[in-house]
N, C-alpha and C. Protein backbone atom coordinates (compact mmCIF):
# COMPACT_ATOMS: atom_id res chain seq x y z
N UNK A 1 -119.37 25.12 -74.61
CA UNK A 1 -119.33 24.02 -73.68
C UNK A 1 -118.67 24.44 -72.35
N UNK A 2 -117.47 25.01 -72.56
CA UNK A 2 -116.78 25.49 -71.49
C UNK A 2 -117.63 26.65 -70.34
N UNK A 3 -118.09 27.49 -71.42
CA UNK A 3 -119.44 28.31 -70.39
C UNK A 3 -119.97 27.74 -70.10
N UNK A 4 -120.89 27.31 -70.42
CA UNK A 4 -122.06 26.36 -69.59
C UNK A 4 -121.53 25.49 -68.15
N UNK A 5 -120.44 24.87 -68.61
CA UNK A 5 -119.65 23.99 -67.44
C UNK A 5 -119.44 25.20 -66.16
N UNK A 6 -118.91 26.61 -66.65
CA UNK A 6 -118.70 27.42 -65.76
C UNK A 6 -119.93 28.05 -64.79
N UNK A 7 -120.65 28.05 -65.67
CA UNK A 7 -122.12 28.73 -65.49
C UNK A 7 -122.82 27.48 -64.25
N UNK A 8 -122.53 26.39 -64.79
CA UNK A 8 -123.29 25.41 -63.72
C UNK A 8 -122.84 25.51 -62.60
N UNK A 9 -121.42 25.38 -62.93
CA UNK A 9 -120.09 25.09 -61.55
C UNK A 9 -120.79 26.42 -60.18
N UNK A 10 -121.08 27.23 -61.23
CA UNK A 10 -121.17 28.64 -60.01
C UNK A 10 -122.38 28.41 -59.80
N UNK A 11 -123.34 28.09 -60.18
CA UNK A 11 -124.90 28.16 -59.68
C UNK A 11 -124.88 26.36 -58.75
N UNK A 12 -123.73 25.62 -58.82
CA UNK A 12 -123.90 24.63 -58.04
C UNK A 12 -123.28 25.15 -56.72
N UNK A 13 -122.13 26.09 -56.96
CA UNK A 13 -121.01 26.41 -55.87
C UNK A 13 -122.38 27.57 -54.93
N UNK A 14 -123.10 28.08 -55.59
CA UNK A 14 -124.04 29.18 -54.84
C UNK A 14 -125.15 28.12 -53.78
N UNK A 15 -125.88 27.26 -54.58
CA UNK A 15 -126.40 26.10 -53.72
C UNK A 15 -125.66 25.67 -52.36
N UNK A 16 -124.55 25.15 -52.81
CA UNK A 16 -123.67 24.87 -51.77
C UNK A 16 -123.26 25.37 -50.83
N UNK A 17 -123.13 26.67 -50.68
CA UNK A 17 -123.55 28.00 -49.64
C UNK A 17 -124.11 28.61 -49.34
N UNK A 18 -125.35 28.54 -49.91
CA UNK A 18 -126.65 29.11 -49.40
C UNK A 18 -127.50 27.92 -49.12
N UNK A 19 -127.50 26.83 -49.19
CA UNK A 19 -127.89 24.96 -48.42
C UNK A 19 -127.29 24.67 -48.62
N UNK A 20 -125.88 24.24 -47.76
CA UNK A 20 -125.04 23.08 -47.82
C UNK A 20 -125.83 21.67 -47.63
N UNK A 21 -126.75 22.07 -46.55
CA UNK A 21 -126.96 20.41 -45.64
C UNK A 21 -128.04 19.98 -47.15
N UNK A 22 -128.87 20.55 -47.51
CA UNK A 22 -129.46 20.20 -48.87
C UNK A 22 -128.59 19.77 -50.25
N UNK A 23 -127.60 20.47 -50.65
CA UNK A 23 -126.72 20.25 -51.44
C UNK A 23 -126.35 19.05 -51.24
N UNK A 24 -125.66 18.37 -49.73
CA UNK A 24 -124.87 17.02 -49.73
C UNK A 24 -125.90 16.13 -49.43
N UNK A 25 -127.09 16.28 -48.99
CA UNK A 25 -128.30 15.40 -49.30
C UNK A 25 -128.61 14.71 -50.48
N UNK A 26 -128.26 15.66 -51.53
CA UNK A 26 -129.05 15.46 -52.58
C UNK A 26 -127.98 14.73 -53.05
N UNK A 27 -126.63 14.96 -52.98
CA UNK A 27 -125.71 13.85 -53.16
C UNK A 27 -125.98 12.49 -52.53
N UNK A 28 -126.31 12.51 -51.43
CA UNK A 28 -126.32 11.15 -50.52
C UNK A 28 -127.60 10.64 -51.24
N UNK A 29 -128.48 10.85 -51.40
CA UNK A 29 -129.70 10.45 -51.51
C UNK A 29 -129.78 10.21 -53.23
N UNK A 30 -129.45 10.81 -54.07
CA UNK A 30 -129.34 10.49 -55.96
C UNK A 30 -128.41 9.86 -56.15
N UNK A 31 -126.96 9.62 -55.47
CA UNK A 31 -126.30 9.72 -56.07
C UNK A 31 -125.06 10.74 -56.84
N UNK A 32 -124.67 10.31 -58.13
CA UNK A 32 -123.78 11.18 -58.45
C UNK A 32 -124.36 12.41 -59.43
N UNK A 33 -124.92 12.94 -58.43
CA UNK A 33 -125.59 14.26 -59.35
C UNK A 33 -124.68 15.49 -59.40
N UNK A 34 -123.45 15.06 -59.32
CA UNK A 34 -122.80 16.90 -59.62
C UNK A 34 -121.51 16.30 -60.28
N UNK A 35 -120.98 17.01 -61.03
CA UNK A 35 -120.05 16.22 -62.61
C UNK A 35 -118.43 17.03 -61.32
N UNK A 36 -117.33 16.05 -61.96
CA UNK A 36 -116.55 16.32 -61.32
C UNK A 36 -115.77 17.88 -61.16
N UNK A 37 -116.18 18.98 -62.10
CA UNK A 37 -115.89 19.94 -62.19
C UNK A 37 -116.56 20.89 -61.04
N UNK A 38 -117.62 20.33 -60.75
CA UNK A 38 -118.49 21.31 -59.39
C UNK A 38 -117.74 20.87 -58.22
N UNK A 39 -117.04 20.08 -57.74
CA UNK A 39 -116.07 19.14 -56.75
C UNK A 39 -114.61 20.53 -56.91
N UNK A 40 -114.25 20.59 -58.17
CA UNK A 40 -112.98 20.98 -58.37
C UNK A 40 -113.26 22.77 -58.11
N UNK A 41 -114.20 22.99 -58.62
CA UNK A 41 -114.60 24.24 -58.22
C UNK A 41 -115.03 24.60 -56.60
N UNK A 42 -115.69 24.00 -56.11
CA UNK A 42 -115.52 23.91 -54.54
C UNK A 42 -114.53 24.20 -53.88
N UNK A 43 -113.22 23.08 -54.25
CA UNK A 43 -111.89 23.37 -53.85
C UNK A 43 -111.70 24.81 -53.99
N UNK A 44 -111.48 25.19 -55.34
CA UNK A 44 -110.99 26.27 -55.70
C UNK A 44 -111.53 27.67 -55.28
N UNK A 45 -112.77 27.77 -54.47
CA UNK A 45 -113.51 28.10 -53.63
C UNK A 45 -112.68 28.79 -52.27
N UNK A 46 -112.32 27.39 -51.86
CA UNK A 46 -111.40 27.45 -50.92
C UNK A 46 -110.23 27.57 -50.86
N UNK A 47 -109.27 27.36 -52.19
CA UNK A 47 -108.00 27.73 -52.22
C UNK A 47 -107.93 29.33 -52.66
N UNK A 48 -108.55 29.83 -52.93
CA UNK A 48 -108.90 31.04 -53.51
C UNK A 48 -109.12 31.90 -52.17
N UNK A 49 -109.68 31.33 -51.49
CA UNK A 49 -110.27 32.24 -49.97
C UNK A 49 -109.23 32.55 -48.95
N UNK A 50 -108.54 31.22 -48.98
CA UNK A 50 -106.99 31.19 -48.09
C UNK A 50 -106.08 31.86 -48.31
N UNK A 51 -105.90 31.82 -49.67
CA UNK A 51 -104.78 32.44 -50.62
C UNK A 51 -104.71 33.88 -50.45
N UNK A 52 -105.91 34.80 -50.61
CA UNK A 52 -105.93 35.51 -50.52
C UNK A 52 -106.07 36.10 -49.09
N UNK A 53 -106.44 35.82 -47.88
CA UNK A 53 -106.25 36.06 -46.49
C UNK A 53 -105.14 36.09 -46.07
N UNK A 54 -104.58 34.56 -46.74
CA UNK A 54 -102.84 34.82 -46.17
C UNK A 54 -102.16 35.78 -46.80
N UNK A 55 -102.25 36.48 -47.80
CA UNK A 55 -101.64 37.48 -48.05
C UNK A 55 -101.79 38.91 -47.63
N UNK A 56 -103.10 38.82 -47.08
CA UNK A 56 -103.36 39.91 -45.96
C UNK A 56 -102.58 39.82 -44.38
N UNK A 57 -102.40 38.77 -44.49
CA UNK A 57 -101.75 38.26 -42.88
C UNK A 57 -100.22 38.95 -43.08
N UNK A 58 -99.53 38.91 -44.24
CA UNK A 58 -98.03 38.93 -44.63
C UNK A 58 -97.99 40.68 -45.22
N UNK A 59 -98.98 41.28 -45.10
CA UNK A 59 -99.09 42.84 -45.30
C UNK A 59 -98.08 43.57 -44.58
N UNK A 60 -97.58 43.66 -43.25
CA UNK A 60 -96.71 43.98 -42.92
C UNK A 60 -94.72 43.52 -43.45
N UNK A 61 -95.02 42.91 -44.07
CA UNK A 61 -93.74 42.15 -44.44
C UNK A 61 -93.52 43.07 -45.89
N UNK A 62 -94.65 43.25 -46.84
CA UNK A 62 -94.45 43.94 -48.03
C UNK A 62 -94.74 42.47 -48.94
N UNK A 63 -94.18 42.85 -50.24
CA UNK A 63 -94.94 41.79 -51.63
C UNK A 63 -94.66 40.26 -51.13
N UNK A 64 -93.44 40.58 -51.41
CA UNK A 64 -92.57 39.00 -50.86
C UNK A 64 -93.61 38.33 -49.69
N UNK A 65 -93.45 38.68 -48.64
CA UNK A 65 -94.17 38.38 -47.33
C UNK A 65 -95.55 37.97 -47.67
N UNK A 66 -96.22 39.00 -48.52
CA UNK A 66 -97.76 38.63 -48.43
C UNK A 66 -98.00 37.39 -49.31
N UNK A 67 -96.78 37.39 -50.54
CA UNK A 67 -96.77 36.33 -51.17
C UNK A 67 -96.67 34.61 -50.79
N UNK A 68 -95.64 35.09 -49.88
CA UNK A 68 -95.02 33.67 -49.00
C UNK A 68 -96.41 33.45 -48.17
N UNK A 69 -96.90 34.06 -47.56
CA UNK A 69 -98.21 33.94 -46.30
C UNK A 69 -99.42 33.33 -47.54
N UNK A 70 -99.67 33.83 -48.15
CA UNK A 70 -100.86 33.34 -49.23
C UNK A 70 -100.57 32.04 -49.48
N UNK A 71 -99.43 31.65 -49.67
CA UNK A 71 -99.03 30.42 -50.05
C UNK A 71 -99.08 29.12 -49.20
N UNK A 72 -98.09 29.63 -47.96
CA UNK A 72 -98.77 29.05 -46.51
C UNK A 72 -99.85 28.72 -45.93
N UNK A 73 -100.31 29.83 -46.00
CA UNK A 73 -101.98 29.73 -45.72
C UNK A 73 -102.81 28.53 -46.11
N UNK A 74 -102.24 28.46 -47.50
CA UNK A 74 -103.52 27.43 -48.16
C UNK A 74 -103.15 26.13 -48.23
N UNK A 75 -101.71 26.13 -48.41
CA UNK A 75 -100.95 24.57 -47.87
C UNK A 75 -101.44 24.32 -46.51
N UNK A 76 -101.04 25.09 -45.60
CA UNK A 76 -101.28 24.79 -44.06
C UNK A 76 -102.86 24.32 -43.78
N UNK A 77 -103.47 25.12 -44.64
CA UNK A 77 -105.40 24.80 -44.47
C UNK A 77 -105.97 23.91 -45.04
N UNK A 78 -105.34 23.54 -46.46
CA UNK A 78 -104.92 22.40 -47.20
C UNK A 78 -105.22 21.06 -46.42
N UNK A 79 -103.16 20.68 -46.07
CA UNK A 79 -103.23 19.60 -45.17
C UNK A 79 -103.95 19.59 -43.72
N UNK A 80 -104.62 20.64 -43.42
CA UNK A 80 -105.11 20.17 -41.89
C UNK A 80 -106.44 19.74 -42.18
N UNK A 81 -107.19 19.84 -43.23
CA UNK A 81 -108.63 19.89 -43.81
C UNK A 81 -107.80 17.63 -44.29
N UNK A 82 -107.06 17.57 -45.48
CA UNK A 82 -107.10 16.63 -45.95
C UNK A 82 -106.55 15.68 -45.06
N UNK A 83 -105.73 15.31 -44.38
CA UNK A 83 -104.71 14.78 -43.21
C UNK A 83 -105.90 14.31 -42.06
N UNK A 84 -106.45 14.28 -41.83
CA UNK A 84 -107.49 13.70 -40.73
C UNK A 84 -108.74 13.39 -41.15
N UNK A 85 -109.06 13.32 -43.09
CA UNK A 85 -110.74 13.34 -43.50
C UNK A 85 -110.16 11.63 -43.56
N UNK A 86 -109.65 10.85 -43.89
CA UNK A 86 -109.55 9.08 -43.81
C UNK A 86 -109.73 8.77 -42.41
N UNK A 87 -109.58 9.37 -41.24
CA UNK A 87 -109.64 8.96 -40.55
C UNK A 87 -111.40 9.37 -39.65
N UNK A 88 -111.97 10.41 -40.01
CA UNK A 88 -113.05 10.87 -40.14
C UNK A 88 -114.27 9.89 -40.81
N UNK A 89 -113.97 9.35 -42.29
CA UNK A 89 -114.42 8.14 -42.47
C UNK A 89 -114.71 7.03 -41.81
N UNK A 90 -113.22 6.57 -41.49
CA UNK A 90 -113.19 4.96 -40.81
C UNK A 90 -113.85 5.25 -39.13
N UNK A 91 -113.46 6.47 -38.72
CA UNK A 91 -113.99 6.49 -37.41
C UNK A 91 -115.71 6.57 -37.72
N UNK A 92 -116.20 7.32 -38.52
CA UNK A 92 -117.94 7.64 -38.64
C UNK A 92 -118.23 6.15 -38.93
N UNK A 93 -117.31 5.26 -39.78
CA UNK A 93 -117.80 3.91 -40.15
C UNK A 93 -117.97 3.16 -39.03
N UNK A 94 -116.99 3.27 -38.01
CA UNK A 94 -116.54 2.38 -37.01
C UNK A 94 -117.62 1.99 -35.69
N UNK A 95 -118.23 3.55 -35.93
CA UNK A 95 -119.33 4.08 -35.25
C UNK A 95 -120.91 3.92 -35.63
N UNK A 96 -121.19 3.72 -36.71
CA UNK A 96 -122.55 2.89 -37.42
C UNK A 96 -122.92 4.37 -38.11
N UNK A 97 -122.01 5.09 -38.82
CA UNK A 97 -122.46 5.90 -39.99
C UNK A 97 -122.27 4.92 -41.27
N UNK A 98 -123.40 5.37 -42.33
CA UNK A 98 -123.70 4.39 -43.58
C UNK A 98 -123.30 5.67 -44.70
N UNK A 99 -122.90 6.76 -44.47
CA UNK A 99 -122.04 7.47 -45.85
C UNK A 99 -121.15 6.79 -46.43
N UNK A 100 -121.46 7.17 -47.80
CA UNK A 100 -120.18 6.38 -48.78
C UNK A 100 -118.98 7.58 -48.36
N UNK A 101 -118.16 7.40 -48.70
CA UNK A 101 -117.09 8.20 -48.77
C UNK A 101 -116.99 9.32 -49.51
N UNK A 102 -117.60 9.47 -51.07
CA UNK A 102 -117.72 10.47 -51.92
C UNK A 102 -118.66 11.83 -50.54
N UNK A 103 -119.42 10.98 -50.08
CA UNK A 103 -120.47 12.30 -49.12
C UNK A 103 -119.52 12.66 -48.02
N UNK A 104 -119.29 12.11 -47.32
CA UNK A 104 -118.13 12.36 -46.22
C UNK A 104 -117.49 13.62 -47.13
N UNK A 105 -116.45 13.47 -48.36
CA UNK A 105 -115.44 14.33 -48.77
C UNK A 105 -116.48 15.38 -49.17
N UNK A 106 -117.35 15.52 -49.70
CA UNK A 106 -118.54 16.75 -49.88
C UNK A 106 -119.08 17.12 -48.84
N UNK A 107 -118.90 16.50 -47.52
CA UNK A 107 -119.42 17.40 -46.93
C UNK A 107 -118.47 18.34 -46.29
N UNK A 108 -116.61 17.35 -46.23
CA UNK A 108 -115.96 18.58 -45.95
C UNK A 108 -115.29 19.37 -46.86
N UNK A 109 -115.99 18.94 -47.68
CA UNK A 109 -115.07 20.26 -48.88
C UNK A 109 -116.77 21.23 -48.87
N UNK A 110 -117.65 21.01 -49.33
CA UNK A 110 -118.83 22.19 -48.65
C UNK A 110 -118.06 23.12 -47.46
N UNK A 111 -117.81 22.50 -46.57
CA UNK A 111 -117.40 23.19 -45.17
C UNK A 111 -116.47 24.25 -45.68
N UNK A 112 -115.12 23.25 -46.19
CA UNK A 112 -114.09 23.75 -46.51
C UNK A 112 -114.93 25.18 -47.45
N UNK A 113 -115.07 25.01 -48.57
CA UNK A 113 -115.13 26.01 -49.00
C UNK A 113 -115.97 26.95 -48.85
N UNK A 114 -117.12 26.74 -47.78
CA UNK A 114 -117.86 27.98 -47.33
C UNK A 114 -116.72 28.94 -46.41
N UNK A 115 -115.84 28.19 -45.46
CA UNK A 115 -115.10 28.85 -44.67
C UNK A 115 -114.06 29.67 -45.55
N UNK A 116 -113.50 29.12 -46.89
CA UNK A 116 -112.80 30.22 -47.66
C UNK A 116 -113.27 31.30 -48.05
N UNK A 117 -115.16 31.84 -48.37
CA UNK A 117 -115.77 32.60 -48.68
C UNK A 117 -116.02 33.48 -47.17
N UNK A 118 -115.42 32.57 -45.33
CA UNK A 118 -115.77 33.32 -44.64
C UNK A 118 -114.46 33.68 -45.18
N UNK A 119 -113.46 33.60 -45.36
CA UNK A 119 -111.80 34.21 -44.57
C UNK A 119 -111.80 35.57 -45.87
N UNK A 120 -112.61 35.25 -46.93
CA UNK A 120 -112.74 36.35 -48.09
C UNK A 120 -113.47 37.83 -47.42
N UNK A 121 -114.66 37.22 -47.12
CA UNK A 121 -115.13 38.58 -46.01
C UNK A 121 -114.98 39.01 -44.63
N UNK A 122 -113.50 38.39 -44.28
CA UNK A 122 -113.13 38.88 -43.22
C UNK A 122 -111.42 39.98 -43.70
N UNK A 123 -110.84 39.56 -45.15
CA UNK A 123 -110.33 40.25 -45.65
C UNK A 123 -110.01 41.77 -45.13
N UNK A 124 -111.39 42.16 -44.94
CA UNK A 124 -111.37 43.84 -44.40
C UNK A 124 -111.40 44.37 -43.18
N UNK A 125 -111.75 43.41 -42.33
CA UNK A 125 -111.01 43.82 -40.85
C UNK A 125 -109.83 43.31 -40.90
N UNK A 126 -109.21 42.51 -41.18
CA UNK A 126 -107.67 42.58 -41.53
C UNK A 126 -106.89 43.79 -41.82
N UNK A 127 -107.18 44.01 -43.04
CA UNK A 127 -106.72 45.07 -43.82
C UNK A 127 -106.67 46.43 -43.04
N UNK A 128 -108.05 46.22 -42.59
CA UNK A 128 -108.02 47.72 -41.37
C UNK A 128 -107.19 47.33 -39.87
N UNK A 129 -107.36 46.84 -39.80
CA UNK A 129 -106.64 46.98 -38.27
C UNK A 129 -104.98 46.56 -38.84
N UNK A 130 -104.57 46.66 -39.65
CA UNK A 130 -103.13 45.48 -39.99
C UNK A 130 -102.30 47.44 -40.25
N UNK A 131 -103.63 48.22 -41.29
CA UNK A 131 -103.48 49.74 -41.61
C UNK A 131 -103.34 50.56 -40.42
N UNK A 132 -103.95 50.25 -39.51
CA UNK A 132 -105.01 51.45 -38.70
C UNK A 132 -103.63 50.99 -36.98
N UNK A 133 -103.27 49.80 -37.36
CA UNK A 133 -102.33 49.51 -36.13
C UNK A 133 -101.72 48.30 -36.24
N UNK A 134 -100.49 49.23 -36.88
CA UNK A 134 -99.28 48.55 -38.03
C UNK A 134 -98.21 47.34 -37.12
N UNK A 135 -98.71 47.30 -35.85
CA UNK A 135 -97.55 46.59 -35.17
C UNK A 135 -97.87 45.14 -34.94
N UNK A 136 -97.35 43.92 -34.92
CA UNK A 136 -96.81 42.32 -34.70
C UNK A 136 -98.40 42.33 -33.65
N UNK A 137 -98.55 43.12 -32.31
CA UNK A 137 -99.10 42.60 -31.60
C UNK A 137 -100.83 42.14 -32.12
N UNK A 138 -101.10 43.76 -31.93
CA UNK A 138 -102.21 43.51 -32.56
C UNK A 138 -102.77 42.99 -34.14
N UNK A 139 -101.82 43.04 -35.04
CA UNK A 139 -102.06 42.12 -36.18
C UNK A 139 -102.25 40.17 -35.67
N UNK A 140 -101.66 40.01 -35.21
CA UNK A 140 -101.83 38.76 -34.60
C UNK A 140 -102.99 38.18 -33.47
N UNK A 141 -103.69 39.24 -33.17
CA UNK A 141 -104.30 39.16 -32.18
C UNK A 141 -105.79 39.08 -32.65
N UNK A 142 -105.68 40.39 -34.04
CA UNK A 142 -106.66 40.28 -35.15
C UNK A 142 -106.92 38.89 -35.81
N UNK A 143 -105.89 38.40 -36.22
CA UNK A 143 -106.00 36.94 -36.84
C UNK A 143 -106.39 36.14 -36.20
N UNK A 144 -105.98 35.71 -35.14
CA UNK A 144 -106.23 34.54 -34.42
C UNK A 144 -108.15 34.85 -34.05
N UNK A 145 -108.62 36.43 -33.83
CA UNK A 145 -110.03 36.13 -33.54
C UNK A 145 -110.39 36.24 -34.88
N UNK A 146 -110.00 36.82 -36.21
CA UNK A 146 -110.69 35.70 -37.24
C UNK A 146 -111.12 34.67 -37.52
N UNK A 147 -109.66 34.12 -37.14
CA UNK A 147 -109.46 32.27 -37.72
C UNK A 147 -110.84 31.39 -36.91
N UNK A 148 -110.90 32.06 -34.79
CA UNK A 148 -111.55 31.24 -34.56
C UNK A 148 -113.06 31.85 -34.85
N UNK A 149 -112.93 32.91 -35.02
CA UNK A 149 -114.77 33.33 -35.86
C UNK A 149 -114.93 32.09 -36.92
N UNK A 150 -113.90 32.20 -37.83
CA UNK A 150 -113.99 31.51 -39.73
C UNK A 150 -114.66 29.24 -38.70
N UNK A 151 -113.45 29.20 -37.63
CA UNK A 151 -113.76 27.93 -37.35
C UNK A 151 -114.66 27.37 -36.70
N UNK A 152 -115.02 28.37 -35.75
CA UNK A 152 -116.47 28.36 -35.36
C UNK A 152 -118.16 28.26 -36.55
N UNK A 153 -117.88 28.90 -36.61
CA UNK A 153 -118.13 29.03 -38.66
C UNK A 153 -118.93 28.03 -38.97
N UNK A 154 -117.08 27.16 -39.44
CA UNK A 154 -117.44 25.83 -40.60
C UNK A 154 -118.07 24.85 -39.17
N UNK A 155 -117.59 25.16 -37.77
CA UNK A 155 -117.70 24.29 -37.14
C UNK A 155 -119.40 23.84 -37.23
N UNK A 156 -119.97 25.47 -37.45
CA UNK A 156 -121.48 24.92 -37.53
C UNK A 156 -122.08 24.42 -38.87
N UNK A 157 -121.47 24.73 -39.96
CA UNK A 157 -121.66 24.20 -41.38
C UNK A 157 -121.66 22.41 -41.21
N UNK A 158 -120.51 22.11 -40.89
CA UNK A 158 -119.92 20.71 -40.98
C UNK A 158 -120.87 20.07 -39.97
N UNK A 159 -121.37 20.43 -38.83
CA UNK A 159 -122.34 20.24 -37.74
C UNK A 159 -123.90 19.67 -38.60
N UNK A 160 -124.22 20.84 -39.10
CA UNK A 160 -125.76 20.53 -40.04
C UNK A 160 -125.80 19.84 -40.73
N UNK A 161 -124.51 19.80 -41.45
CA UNK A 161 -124.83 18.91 -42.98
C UNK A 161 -124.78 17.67 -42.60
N UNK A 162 -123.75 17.31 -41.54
CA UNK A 162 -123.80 15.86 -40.88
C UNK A 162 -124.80 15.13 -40.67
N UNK A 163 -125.62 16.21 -39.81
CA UNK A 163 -126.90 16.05 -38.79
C UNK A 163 -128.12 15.78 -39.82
N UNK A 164 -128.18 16.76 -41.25
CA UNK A 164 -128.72 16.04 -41.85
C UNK A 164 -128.76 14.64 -43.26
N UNK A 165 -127.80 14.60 -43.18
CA UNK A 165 -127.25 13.35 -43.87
C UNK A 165 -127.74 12.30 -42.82
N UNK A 166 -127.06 12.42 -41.54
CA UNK A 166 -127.74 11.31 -40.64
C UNK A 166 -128.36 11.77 -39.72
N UNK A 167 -129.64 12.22 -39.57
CA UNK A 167 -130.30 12.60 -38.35
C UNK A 167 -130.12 12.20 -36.86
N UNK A 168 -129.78 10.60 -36.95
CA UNK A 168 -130.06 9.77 -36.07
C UNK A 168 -128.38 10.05 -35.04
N UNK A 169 -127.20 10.30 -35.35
CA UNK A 169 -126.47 10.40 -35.43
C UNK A 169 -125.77 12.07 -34.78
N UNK A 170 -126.61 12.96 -34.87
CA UNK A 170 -126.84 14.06 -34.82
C UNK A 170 -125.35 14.92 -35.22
N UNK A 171 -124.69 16.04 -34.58
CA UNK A 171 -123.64 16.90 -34.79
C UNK A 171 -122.06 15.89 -34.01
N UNK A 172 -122.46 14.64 -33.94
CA UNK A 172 -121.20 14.20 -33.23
C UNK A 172 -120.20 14.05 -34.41
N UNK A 173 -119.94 14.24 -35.59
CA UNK A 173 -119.10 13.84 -36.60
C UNK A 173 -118.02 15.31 -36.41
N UNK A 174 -118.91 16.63 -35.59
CA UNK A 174 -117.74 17.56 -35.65
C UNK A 174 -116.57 17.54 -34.73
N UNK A 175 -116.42 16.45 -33.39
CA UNK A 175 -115.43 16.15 -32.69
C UNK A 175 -114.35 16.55 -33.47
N UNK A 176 -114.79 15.93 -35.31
CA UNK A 176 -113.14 15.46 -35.75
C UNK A 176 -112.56 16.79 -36.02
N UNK A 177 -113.05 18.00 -36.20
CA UNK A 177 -112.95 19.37 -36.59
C UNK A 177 -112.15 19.84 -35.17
N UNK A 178 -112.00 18.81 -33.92
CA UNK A 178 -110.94 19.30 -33.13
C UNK A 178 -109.21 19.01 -33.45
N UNK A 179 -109.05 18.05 -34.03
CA UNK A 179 -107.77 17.55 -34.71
C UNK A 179 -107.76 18.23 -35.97
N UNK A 180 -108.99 18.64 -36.97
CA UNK A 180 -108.35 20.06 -37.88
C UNK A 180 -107.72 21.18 -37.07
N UNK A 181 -108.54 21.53 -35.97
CA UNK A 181 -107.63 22.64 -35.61
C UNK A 181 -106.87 22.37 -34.97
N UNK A 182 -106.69 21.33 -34.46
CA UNK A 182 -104.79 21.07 -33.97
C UNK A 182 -103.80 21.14 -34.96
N UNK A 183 -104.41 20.32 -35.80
CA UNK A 183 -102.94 20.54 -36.89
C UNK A 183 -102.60 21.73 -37.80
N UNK A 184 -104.33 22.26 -37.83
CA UNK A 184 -104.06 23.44 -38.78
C UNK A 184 -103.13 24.46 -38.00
N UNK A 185 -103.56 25.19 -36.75
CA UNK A 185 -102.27 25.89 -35.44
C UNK A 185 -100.76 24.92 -35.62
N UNK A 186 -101.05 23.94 -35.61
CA UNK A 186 -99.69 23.54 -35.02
C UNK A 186 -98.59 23.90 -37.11
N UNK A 187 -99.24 23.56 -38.12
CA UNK A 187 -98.54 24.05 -39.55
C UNK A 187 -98.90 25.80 -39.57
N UNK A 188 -99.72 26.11 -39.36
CA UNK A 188 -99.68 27.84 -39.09
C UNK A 188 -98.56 28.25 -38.06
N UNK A 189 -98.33 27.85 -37.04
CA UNK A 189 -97.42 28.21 -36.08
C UNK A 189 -95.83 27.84 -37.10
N UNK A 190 -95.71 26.44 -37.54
CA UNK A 190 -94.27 25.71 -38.06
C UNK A 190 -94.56 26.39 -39.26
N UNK A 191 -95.09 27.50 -40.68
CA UNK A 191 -95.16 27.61 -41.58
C UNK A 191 -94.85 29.53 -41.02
N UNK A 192 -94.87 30.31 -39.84
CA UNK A 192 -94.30 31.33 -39.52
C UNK A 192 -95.56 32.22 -39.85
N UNK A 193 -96.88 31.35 -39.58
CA UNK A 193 -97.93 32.35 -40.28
C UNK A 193 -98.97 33.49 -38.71
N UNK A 194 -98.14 32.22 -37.55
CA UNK A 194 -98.09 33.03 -36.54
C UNK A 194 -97.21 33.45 -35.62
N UNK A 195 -97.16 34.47 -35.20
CA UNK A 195 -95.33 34.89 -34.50
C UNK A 195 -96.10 35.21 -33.43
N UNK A 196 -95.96 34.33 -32.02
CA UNK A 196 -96.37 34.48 -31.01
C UNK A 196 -95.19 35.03 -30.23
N UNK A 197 -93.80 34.84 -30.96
CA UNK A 197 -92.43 35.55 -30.36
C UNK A 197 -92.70 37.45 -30.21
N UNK A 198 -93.44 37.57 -31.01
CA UNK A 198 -93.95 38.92 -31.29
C UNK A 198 -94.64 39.93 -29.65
N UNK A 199 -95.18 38.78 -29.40
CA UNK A 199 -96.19 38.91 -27.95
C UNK A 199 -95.37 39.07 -26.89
């Protein structure tokens, strides 16, 4: 039982990143066609992707450091992802979007967790430039054009799936992806995951 549950979870989580905007369609449009374990696996998608980036970020610090940064990372990406999706709702409502709420949170946890699978394959330009040129400046300089590659990214993920959930409506639901990245910088900056004192 437990395989099978696993086996689905990953062939739903592969859908979901190779067609998101189809994946949360098929939610909007059936119903509740994916069991709550494909939801939890999504997450874990994305806590998994963070986790492990931030501990590439904290490479210069040694175990401790990369440990503390992994941890950060995914809290900080965490609350800036969950902290503004109620208000993402009531504003799309406020505005004459007809998503239930379950699609709204699928479409930003889709987002969410395609962008943990980007920050996974960006892992290795990290790693190399963090190796290859060991100092504060350029490690930081590396990250930050990750992060906005990874947000640019979801920015276009979260863009499509919107656009097709509501055609009519088009990519305006990604405004709200400007207050993710305010808050996500402003808990990356207060969580020490960027040292601009360094610069």
């Amino acid at each position: 039982m437990f395989r099978q549950k696993l086996r689905d979870s990953l062939r739903h989580i592969g859908e979901a990143l190779r067609e998101p905007e189809q994946f949360a369609l098929r939610w909007h449009q059936n119903g509740d066609v994916y069991p709550v374990w494909v939801f939890a696996a999504l997450a874990l998608t994305a806590i998994v992707g963070t986790t492990t980036y931030g501990m590439t970020m904290g490479l210069l610090g040694g175990a401790d450091r990369m440990l503390v940064c992994g941890l950060a990372c995914t809290t900080a990406a965490g609350i800036a992802w969950s902290l503004p999706l109620p208000a993402l709702y009531i504003l799309n409502s406020l505005t004459g979007s007809r998503l239930r709420p379950s699609t709204t949170f699928l479409a930003a946890l889709v987002t969410t967790s395609w962008g943990g699978l980007a920050m996974i394959a960006s892992i290795p330009i990290n790693l190399f430039f963090s190796t290859a040129l060991p100092f504060p400046i350029p490690v930081l300089l590396v990250n930050l054009v990750v992060f906005a590659g990874v947000g640019v990214s979801m920015i276009d993920v979260f863009g499509r799936v919107m656009q097709k959930l509501e055609p009519a409506r088009g990519r305006s639901p990604v405004v709200w992806l400007a207050l993710v990245g305010a808050i996500g910088a402003e808990l990356f900056y207060a969580f020490g995951l960027f040292q601009f004192s360094a610069a």
